[in-house]
N, C-alpha and C. Protein backbone atom coordinates (compact mmCIF):
# COMPACT_ATOMS: atom_id res chain seq x y z
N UNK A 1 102.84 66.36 98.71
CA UNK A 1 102.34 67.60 99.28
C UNK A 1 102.68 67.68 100.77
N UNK A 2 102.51 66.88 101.39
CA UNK A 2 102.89 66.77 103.14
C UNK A 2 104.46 66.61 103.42
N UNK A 3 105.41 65.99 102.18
CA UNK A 3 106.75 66.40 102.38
C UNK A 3 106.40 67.73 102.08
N UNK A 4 106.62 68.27 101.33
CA UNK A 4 106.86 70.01 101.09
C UNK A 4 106.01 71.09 101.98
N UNK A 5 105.04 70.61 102.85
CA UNK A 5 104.48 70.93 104.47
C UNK A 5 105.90 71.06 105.18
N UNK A 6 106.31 70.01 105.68
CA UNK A 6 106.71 69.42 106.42
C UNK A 6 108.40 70.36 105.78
N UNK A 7 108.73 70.89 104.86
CA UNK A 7 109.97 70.83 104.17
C UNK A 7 109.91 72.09 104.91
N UNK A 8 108.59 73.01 104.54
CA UNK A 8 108.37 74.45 104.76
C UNK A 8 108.43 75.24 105.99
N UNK A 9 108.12 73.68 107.09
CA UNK A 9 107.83 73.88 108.49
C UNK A 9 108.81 73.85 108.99
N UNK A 10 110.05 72.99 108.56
CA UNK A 10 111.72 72.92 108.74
C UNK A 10 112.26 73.91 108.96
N UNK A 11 111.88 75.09 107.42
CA UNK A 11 112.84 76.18 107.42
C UNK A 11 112.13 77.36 108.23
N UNK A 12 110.98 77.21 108.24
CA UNK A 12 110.24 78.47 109.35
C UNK A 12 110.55 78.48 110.71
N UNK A 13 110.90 77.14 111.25
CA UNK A 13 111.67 76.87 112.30
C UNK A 13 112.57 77.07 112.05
N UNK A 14 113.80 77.20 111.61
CA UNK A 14 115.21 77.40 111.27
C UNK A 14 115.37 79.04 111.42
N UNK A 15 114.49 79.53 110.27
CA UNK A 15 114.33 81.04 110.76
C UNK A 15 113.66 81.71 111.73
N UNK A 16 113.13 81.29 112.40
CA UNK A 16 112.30 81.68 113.57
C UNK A 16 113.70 81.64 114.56
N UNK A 17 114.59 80.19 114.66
CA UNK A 17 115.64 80.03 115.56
C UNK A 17 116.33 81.31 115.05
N UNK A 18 117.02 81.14 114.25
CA UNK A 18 118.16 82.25 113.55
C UNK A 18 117.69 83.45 114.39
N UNK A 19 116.63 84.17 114.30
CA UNK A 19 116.07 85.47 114.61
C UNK A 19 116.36 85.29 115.76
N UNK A 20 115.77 84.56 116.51
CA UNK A 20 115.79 84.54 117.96
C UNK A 20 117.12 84.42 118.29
N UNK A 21 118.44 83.76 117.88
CA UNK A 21 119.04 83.77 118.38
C UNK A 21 120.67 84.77 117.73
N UNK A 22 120.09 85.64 117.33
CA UNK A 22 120.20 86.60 116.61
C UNK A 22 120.09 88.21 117.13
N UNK A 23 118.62 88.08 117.77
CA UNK A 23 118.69 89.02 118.99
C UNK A 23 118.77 88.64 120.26
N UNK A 24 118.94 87.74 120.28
CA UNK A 24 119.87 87.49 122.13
C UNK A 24 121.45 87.84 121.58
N UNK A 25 122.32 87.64 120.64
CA UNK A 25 123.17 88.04 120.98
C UNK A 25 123.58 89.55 120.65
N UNK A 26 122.26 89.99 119.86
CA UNK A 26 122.37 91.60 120.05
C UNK A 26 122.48 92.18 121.38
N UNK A 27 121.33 91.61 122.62
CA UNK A 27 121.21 92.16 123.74
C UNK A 27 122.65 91.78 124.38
N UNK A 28 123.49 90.67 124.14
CA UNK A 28 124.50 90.73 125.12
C UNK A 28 125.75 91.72 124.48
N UNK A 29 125.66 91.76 123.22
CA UNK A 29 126.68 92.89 122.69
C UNK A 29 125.76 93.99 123.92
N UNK A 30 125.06 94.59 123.35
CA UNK A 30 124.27 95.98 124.29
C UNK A 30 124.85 96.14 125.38
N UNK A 31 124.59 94.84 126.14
CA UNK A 31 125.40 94.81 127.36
C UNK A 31 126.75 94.46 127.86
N UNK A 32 126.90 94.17 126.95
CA UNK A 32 128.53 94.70 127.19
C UNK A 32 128.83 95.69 127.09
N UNK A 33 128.81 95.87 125.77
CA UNK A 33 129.62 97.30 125.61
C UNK A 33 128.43 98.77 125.33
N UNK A 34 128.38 99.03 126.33
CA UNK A 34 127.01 100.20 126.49
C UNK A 34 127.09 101.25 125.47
N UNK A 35 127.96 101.96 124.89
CA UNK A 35 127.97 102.89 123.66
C UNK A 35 127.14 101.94 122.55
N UNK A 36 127.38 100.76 122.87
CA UNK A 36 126.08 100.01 121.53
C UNK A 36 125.05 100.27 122.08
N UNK A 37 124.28 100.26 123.18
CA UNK A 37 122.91 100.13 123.63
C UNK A 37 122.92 102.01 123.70
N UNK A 38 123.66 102.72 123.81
CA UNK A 38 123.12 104.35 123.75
C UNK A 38 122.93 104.30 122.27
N UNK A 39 123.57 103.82 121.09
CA UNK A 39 123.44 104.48 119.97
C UNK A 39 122.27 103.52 119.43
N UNK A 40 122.41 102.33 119.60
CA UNK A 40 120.79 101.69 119.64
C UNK A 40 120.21 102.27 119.59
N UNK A 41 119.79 102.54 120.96
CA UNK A 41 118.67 103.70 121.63
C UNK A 41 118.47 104.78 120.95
N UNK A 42 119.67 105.88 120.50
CA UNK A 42 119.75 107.01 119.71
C UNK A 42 118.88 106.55 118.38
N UNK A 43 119.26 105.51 118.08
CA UNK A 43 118.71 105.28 116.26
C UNK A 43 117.57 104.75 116.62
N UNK A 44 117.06 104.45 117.51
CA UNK A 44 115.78 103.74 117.53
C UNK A 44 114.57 105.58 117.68
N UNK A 45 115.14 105.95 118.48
CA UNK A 45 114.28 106.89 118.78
C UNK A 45 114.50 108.13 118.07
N UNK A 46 115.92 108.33 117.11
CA UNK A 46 115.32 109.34 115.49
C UNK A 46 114.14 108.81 114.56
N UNK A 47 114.28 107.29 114.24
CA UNK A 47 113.91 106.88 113.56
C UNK A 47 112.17 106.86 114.06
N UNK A 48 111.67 106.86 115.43
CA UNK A 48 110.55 107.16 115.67
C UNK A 48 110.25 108.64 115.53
N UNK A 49 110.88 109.78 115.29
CA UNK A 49 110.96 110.96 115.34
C UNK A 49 110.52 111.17 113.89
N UNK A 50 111.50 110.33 112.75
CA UNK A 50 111.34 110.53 111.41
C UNK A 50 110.10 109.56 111.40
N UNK A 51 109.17 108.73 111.57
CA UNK A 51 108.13 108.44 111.09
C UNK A 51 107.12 109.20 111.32
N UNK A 52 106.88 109.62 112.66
CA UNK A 52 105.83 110.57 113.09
C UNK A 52 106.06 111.93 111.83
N UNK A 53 107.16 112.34 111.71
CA UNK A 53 107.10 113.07 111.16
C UNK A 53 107.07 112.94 109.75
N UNK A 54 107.05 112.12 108.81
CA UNK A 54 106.64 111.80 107.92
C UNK A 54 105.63 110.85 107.39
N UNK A 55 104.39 110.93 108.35
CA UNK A 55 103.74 110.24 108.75
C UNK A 55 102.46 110.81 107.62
N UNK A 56 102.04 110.12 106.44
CA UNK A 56 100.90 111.12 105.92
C UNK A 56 99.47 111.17 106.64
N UNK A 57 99.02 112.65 106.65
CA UNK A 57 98.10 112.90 107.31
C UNK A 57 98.29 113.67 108.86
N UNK A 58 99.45 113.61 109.24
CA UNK A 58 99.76 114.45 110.56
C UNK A 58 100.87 115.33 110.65
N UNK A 59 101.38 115.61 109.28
CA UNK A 59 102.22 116.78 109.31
C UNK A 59 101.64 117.73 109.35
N UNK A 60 101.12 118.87 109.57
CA UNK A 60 100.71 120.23 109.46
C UNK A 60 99.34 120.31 108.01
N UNK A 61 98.34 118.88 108.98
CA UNK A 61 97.01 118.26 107.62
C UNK A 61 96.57 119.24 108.27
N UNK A 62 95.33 119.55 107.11
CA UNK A 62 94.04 120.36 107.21
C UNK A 62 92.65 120.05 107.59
N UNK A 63 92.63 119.86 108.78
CA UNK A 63 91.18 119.12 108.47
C UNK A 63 90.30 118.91 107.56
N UNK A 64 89.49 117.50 107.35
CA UNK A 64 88.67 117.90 106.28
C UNK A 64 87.43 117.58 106.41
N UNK A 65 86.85 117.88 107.84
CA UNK A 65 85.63 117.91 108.23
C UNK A 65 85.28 119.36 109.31
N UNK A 66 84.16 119.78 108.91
CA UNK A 66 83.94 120.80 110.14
C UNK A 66 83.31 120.46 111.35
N UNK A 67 83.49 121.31 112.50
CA UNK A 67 83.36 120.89 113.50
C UNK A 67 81.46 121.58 114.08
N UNK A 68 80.95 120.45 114.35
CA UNK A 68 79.44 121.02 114.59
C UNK A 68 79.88 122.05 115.24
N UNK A 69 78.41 122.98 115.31
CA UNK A 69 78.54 124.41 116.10
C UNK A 69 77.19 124.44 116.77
């Protein structure tokens, strides 16, 4: 049981590295060549455009409580 701990803890480190070093060399592409970091940017911020807007409960909802008077 403490090998297969220990087996599990290997590869979570392995992928934890990968990721990390995975987006460092995203950021130096970005910076290099800047049409990657505008269209980045572009897709990052439709894609916040399309969640808000398909967001259930805040498209054009109805309230469904009234408001004291």
């Amino acid at each position: 049981m403490k090998l297969l701990r220990i087996f599990a803890a290997v590869f979570m480190f392995a992928g934890i590295l990968a990721g990390c070093l995975t987006l460092l060399l995203l950021v130096m592409l970005m910076v290099r060549f800047p049409p990657l970091l505008i269209a980045v940017l572009l897709a990052c911020w439709i894609f916040c455009r399309l969640v808000k807007a398909l967001a259930p409960g805040t498209a054009m909802a109805e309230p469904t409580t009234t408001s004291p008077k």
